[in-house]
C-alpha atoms as a PDB file:
ATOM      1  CA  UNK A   1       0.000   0.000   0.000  1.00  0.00           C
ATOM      2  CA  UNK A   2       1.597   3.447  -0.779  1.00  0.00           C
ATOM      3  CA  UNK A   3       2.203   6.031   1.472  1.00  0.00           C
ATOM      4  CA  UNK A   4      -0.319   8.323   0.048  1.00  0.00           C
ATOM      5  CA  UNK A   5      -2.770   5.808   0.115  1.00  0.00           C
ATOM      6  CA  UNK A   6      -2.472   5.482   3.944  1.00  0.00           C
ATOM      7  CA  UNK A   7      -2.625   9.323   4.523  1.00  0.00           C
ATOM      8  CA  UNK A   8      -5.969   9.140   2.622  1.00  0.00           C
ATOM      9  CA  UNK A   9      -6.977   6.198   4.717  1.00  0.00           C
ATOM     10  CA  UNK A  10      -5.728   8.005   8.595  1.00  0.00           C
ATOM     11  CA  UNK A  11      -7.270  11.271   7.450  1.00  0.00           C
ATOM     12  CA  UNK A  12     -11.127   9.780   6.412  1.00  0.00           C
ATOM     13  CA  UNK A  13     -10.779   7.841   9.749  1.00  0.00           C
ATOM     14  CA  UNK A  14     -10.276  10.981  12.046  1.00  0.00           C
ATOM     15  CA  UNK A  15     -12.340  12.684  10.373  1.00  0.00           C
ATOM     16  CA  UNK A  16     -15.231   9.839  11.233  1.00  0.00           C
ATOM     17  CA  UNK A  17     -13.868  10.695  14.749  1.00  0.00           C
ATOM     18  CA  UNK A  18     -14.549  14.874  14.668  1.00  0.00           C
ATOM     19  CA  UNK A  19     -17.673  14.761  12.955  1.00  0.00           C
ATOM     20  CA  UNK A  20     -20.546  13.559  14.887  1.00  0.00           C
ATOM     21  CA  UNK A  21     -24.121  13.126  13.251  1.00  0.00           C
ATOM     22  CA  UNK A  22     -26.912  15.802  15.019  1.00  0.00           C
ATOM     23  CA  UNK A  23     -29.022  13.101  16.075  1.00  0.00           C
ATOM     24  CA  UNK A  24     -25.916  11.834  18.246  1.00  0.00           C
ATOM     25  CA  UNK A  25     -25.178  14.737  19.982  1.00  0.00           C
ATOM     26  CA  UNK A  26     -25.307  14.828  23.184  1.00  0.00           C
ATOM     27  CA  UNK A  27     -28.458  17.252  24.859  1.00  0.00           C
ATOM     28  CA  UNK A  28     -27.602  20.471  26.843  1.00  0.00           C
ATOM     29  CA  UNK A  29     -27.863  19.899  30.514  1.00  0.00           C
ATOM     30  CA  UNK A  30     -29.512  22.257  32.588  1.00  0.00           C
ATOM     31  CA  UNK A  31     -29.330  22.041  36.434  1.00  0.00           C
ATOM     32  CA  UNK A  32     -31.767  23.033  38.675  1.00  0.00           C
ATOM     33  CA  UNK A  33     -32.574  23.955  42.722  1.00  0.00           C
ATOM     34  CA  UNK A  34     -35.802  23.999  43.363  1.00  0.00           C
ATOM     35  CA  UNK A  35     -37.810  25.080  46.852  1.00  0.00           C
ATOM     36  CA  UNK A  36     -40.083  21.856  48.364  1.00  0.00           C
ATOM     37  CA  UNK A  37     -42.976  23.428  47.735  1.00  0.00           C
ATOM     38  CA  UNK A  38     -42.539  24.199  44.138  1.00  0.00           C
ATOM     39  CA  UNK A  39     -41.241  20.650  42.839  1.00  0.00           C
ATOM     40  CA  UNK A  40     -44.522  19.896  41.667  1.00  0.00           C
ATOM     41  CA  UNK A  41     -45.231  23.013  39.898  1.00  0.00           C
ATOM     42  CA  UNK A  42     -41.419  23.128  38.046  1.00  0.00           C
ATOM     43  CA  UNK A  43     -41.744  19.440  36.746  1.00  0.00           C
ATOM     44  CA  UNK A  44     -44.872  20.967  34.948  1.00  0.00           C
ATOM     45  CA  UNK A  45     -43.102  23.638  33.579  1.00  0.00           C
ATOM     46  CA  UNK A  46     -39.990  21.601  32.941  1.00  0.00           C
ATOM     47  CA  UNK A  47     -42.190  19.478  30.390  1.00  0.00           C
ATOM     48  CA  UNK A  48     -44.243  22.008  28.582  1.00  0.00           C
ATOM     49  CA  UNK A  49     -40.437  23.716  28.014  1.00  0.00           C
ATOM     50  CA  UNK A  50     -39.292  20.652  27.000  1.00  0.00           C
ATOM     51  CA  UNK A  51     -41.911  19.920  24.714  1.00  0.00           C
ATOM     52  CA  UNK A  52     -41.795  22.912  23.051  1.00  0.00           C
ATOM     53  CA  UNK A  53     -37.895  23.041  22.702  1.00  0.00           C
ATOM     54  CA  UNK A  54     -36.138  22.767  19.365  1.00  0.00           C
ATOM     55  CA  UNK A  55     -33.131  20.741  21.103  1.00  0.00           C
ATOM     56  CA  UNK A  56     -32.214  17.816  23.205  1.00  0.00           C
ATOM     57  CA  UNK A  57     -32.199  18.832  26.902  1.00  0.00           C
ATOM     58  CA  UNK A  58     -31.264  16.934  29.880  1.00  0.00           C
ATOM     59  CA  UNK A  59     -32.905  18.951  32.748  1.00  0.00           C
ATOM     60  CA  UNK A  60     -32.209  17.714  36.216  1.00  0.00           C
ATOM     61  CA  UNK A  61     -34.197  19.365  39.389  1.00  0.00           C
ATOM     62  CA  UNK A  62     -32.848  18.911  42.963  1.00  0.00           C
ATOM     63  CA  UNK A  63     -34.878  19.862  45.322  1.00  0.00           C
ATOM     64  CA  UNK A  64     -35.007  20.846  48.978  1.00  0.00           C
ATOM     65  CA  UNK A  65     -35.474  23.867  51.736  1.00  0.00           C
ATOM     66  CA  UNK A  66     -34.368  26.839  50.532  1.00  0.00           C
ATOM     67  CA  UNK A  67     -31.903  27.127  52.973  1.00  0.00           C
ATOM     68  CA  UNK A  68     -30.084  23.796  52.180  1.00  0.00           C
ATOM     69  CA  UNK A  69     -29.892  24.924  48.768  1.00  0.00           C
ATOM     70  CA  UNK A  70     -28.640  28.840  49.242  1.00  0.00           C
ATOM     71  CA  UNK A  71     -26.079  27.024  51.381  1.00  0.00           C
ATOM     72  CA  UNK A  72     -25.300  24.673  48.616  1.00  0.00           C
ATOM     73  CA  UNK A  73     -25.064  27.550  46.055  1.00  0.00           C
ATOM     74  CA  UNK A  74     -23.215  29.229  48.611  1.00  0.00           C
ATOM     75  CA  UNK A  75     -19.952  26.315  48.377  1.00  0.00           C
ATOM     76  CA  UNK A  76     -20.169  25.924  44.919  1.00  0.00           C
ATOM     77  CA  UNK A  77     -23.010  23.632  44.464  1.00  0.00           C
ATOM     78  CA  UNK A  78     -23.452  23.699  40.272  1.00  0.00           C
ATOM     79  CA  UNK A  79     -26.327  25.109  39.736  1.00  0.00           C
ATOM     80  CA  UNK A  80     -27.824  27.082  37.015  1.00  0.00           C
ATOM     81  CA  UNK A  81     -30.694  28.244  38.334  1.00  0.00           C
ATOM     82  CA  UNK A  82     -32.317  28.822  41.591  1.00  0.00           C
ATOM     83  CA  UNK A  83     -36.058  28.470  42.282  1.00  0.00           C
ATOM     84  CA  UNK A  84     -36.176  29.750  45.921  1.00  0.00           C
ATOM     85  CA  UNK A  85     -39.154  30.279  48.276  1.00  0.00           C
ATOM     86  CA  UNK A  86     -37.220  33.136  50.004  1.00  0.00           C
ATOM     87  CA  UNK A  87     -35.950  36.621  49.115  1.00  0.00           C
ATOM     88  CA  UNK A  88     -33.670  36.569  52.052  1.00  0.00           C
ATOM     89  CA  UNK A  89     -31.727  33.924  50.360  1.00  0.00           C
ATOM     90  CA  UNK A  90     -31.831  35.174  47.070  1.00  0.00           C
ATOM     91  CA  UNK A  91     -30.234  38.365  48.691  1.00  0.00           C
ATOM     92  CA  UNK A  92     -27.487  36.929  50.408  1.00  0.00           C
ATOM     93  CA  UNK A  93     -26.472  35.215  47.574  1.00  0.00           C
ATOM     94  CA  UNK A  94     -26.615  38.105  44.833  1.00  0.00           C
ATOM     95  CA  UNK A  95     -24.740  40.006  47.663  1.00  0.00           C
ATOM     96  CA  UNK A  96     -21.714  37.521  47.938  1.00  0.00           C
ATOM     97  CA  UNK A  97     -21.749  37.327  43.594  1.00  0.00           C
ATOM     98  CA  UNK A  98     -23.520  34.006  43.378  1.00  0.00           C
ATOM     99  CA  UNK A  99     -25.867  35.086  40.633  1.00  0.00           C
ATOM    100  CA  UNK A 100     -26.509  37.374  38.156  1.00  0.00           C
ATOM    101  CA  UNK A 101     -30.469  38.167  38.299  1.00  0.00           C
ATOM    102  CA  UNK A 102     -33.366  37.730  39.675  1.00  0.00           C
ATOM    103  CA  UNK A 103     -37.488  37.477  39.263  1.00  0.00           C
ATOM    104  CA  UNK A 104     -40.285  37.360  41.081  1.00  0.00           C
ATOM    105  CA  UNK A 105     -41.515  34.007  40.095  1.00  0.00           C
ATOM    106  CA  UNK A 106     -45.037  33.489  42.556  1.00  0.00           C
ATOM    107  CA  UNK A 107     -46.513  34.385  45.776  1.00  0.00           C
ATOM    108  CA  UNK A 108     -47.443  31.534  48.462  1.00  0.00           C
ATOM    109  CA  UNK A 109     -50.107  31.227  50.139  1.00  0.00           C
ATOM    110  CA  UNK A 110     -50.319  28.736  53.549  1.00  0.00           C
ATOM    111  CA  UNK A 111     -53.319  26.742  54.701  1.00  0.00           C
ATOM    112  CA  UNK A 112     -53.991  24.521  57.786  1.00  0.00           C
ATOM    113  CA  UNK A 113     -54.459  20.691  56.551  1.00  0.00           C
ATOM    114  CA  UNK A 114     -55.735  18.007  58.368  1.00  0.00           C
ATOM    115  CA  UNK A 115     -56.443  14.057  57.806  1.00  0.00           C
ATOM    116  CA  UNK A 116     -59.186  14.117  59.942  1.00  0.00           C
ATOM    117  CA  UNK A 117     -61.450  16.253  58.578  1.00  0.00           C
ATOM    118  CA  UNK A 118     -62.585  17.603  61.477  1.00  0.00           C
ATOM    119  CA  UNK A 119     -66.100  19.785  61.184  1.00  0.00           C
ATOM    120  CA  UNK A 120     -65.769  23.748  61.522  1.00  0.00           C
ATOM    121  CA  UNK A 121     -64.937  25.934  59.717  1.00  0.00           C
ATOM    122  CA  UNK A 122     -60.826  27.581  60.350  1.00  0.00           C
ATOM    123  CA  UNK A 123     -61.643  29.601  63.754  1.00  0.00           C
ATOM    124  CA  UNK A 124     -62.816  25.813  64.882  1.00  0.00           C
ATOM    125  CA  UNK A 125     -59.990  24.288  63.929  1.00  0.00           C
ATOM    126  CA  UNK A 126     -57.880  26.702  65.577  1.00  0.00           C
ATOM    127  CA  UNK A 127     -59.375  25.654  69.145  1.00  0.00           C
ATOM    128  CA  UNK A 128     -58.400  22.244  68.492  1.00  0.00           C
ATOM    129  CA  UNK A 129     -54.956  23.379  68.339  1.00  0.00           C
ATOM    130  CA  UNK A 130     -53.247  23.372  72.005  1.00  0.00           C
ATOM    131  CA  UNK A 131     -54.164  19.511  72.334  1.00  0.00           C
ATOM    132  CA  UNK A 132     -52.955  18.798  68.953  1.00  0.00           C
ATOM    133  CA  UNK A 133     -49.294  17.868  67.504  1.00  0.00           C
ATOM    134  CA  UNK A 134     -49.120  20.248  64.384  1.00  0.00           C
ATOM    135  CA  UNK A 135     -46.464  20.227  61.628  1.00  0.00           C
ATOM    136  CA  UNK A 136     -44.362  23.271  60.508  1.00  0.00           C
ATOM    137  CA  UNK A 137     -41.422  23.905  58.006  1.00  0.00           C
ATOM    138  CA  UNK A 138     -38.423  24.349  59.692  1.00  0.00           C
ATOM    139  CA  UNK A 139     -38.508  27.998  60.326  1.00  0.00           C
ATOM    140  CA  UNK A 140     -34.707  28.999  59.917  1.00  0.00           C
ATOM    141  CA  UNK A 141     -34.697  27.328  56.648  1.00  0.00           C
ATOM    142  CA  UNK A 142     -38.121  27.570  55.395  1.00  0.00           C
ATOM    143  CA  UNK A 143     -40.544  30.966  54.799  1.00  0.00           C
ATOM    144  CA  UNK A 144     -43.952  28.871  54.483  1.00  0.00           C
ATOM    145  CA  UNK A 145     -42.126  27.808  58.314  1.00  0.00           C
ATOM    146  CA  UNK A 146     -41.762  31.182  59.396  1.00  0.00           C
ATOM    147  CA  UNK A 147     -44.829  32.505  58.015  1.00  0.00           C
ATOM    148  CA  UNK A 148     -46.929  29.224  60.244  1.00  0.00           C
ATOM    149  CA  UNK A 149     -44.615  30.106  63.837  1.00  0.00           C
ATOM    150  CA  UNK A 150     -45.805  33.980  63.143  1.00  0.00           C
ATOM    151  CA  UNK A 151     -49.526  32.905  62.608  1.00  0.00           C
ATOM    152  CA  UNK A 152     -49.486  30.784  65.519  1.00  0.00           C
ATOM    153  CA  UNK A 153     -48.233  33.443  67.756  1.00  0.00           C
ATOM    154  CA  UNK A 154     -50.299  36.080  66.434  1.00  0.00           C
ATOM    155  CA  UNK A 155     -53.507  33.773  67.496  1.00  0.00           C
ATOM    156  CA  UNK A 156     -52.189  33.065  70.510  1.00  0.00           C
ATOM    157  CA  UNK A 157     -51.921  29.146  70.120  1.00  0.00           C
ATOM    158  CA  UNK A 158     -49.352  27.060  71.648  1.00  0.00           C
ATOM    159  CA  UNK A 159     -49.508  23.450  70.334  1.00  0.00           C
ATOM    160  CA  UNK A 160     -49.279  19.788  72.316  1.00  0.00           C
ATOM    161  CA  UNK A 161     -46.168  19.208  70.428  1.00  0.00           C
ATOM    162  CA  UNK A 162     -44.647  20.650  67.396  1.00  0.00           C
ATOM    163  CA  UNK A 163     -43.257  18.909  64.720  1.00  0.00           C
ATOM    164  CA  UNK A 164     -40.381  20.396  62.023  1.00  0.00           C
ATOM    165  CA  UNK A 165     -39.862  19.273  58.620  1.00  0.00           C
ATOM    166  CA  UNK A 166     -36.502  20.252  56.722  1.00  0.00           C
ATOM    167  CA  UNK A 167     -39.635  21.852  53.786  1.00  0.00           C
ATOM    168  CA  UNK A 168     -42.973  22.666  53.758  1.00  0.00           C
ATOM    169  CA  UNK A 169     -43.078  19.394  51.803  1.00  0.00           C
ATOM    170  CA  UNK A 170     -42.033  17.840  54.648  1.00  0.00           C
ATOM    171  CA  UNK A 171     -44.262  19.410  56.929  1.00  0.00           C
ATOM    172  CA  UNK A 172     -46.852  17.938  54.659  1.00  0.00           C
ATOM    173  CA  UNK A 173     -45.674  14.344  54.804  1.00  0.00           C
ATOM    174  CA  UNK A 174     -46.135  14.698  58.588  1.00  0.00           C
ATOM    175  CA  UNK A 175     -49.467  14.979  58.561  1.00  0.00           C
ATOM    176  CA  UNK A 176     -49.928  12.370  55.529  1.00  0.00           C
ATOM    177  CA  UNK A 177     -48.197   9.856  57.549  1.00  0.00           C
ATOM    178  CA  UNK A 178     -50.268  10.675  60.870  1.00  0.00           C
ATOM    179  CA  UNK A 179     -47.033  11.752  62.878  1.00  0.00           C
ATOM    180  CA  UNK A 180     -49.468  15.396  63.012  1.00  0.00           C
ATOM    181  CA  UNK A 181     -52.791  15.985  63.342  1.00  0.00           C
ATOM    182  CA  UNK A 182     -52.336  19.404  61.784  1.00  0.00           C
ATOM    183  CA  UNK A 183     -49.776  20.990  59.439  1.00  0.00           C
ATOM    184  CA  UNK A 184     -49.477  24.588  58.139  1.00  0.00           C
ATOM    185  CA  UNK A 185     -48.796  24.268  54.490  1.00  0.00           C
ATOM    186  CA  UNK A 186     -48.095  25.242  51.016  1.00  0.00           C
ATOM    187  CA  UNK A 187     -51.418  25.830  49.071  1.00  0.00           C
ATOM    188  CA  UNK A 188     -49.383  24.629  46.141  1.00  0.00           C
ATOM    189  CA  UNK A 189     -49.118  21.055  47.646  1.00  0.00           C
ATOM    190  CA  UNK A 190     -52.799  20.598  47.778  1.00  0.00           C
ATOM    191  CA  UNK A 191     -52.807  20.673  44.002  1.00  0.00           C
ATOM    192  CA  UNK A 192     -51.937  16.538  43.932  1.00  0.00           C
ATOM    193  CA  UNK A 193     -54.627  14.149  45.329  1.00  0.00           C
ATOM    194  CA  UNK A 194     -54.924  14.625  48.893  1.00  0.00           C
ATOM    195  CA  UNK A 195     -56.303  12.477  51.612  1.00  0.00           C
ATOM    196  CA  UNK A 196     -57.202  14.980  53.956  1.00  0.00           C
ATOM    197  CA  UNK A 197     -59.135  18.644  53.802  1.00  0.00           C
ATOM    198  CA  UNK A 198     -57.719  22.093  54.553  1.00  0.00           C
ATOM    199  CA  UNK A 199     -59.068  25.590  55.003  1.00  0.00           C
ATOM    200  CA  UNK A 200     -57.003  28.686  53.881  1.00  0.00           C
ATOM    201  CA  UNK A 201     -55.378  31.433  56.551  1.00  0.00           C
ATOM    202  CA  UNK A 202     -55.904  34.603  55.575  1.00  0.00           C
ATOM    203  CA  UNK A 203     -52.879  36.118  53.802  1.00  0.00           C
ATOM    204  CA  UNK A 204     -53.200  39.346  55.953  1.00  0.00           C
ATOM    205  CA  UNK A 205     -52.380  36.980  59.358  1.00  0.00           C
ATOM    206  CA  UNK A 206     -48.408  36.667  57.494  1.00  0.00           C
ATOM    207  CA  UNK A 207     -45.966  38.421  55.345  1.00  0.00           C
ATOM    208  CA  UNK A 208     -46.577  37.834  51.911  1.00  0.00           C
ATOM    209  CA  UNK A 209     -44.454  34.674  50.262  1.00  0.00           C
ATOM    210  CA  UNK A 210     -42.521  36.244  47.595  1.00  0.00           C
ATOM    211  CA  UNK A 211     -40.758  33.320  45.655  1.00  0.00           C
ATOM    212  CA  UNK A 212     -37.547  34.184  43.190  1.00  0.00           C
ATOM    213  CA  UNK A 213     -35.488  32.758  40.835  1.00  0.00           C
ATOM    214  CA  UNK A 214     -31.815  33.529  40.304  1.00  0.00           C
ATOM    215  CA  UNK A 215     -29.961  32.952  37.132  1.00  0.00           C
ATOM    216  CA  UNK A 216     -26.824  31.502  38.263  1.00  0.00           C
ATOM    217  CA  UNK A 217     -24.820  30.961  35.238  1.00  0.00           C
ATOM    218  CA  UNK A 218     -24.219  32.337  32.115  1.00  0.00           C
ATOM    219  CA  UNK A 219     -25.145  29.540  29.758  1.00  0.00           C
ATOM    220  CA  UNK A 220     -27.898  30.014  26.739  1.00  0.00           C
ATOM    221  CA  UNK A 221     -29.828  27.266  28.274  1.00  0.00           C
ATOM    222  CA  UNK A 222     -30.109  28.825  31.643  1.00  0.00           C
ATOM    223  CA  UNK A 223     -31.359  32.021  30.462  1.00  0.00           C
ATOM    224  CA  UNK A 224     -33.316  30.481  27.682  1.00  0.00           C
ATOM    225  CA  UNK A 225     -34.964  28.714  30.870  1.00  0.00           C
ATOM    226  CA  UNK A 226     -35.233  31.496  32.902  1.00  0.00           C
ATOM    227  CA  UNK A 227     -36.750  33.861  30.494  1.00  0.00           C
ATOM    228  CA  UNK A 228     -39.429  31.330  29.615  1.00  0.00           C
ATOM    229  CA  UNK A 229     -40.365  31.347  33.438  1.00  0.00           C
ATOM    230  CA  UNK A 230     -41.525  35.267  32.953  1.00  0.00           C
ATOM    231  CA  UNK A 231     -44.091  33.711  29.860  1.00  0.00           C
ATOM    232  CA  UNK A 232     -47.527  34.252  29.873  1.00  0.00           C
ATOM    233  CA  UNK A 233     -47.571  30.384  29.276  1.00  0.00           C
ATOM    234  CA  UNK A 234     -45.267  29.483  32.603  1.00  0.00           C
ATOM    235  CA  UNK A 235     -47.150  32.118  34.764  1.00  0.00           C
ATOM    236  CA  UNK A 236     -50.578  30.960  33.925  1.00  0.00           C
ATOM    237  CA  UNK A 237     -49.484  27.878  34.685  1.00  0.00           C
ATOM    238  CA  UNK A 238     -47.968  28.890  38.015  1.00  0.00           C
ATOM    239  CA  UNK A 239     -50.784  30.610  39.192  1.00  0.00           C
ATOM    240  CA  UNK A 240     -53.158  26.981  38.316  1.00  0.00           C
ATOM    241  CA  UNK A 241     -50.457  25.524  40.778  1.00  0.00           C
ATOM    242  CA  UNK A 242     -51.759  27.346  43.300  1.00  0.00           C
ATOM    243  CA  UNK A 243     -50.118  30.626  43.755  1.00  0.00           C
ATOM    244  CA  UNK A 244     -50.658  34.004  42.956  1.00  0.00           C
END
């Protein structure tokens, strides 16, 4: 075989090697944290965006308290985006040059659930209270948590026993799995079949639940992502999810 003839033959093969057909490329990965109480809302959104995309994504959502995940951010956790239930965080984090923006995303709203369906309306639920074990969010790292402490406080109601979850979803799974008779929780979560029944707390009783994103990086995906969550498409179906 002549020399020239193996050139031809070790230049065709790397180029088999540098060019790689569209179909096998490999999708653009998108990382996201994600507050508890939102999960079920942003795997909504993640598959409308999805489904409307003109490219192969891998999207991947961890979620958790808002706290865990600021502080996650905070060491270099690689995140693109940040779904948070908590200015606060968001703050602290743009302060210290985590991120690069931030939006308004939705506005929680609490209510008191319970698996035993007790009759009354809220203001006879509330009695029941003091003898009762009730579930919270963890109120250092959750707001939905800090929001329930200030309504119970403000009503002058001092539980049996108090029980914290690490999230409002947690909170929730309390009372699901009868460790609580009671739970103050994330509207939002009520929006999956429930066992038990609820009745909604006035927003006026707590601060208002202002809920931002951050863009974290600087990729095309992220704020592809990002802008799509400021839609008329994503909000409308935010505000289905049960928030404002």
């Amino acid at each position: 075989m002549s020399d020239m003839r193996v050139k031809l033959i070790m230049i065709f093969a790397v180029l088999c090697l540098l060019i790689t057909p569209l179909s096998q490329a490999e999708p653009a990965r998108l990382t996201i944290a994600c507050a508890a109480n939102f999960s079920a809302t942003m795997n909504k959104l993640v598959e409308l965006y999805v489904t409307q995309s003109q490219q192969k994504l891998d999207i991947r959502v961890s979620v958790g308290s808002s706290g865990a995940l600021a502080s996650q951010i905070h060491h270099g956790a690689p995140y693109d985006l940040f779904f948070s239930a908590d200015t606060d965080f968001i703050d602290q984090l743009l302060k210290a040059g985590k991120g690069r923006e931030r939006h308004t995303y939705a506005v929680g709203d609490i209510v008191l659930y319970s698996l035993q369906q007790p009759d009354g309306g809220l203001s006879d639920w509330l009695t029941k209270i003091p003898a009762a074990t009730v579930a919270i969010a963890n109120p250092q790292l959750a707001p939905y948590g800090r929001a329930a402490q200030s309504i119970l406080e403000h009503q002058g109601l001092t539980p049996r026993k108090q029980v914290q979850g690490t999230s409002v979803l947690h909170a929730f799974q309390f009372v699901e799995t009868g460790h609580a008779e009671y739970g103050f929780i994330a509207r939002s979560l009520l929006q999956r079949e429930v066992k038990g029944s609820w009745h909604a707390i006035p927003p006026d009783w707590y601060e208002p639940i202002s809920q931002d994103a951050m863009l974290i990086t600087n990729s095309s995906h992220a704020r592809a992502f990002f802008d799509f969550i400021k839609s008329e498409q994503a909000q409308l179906l935010i505000r289905a999810s049960g928030y404002r």
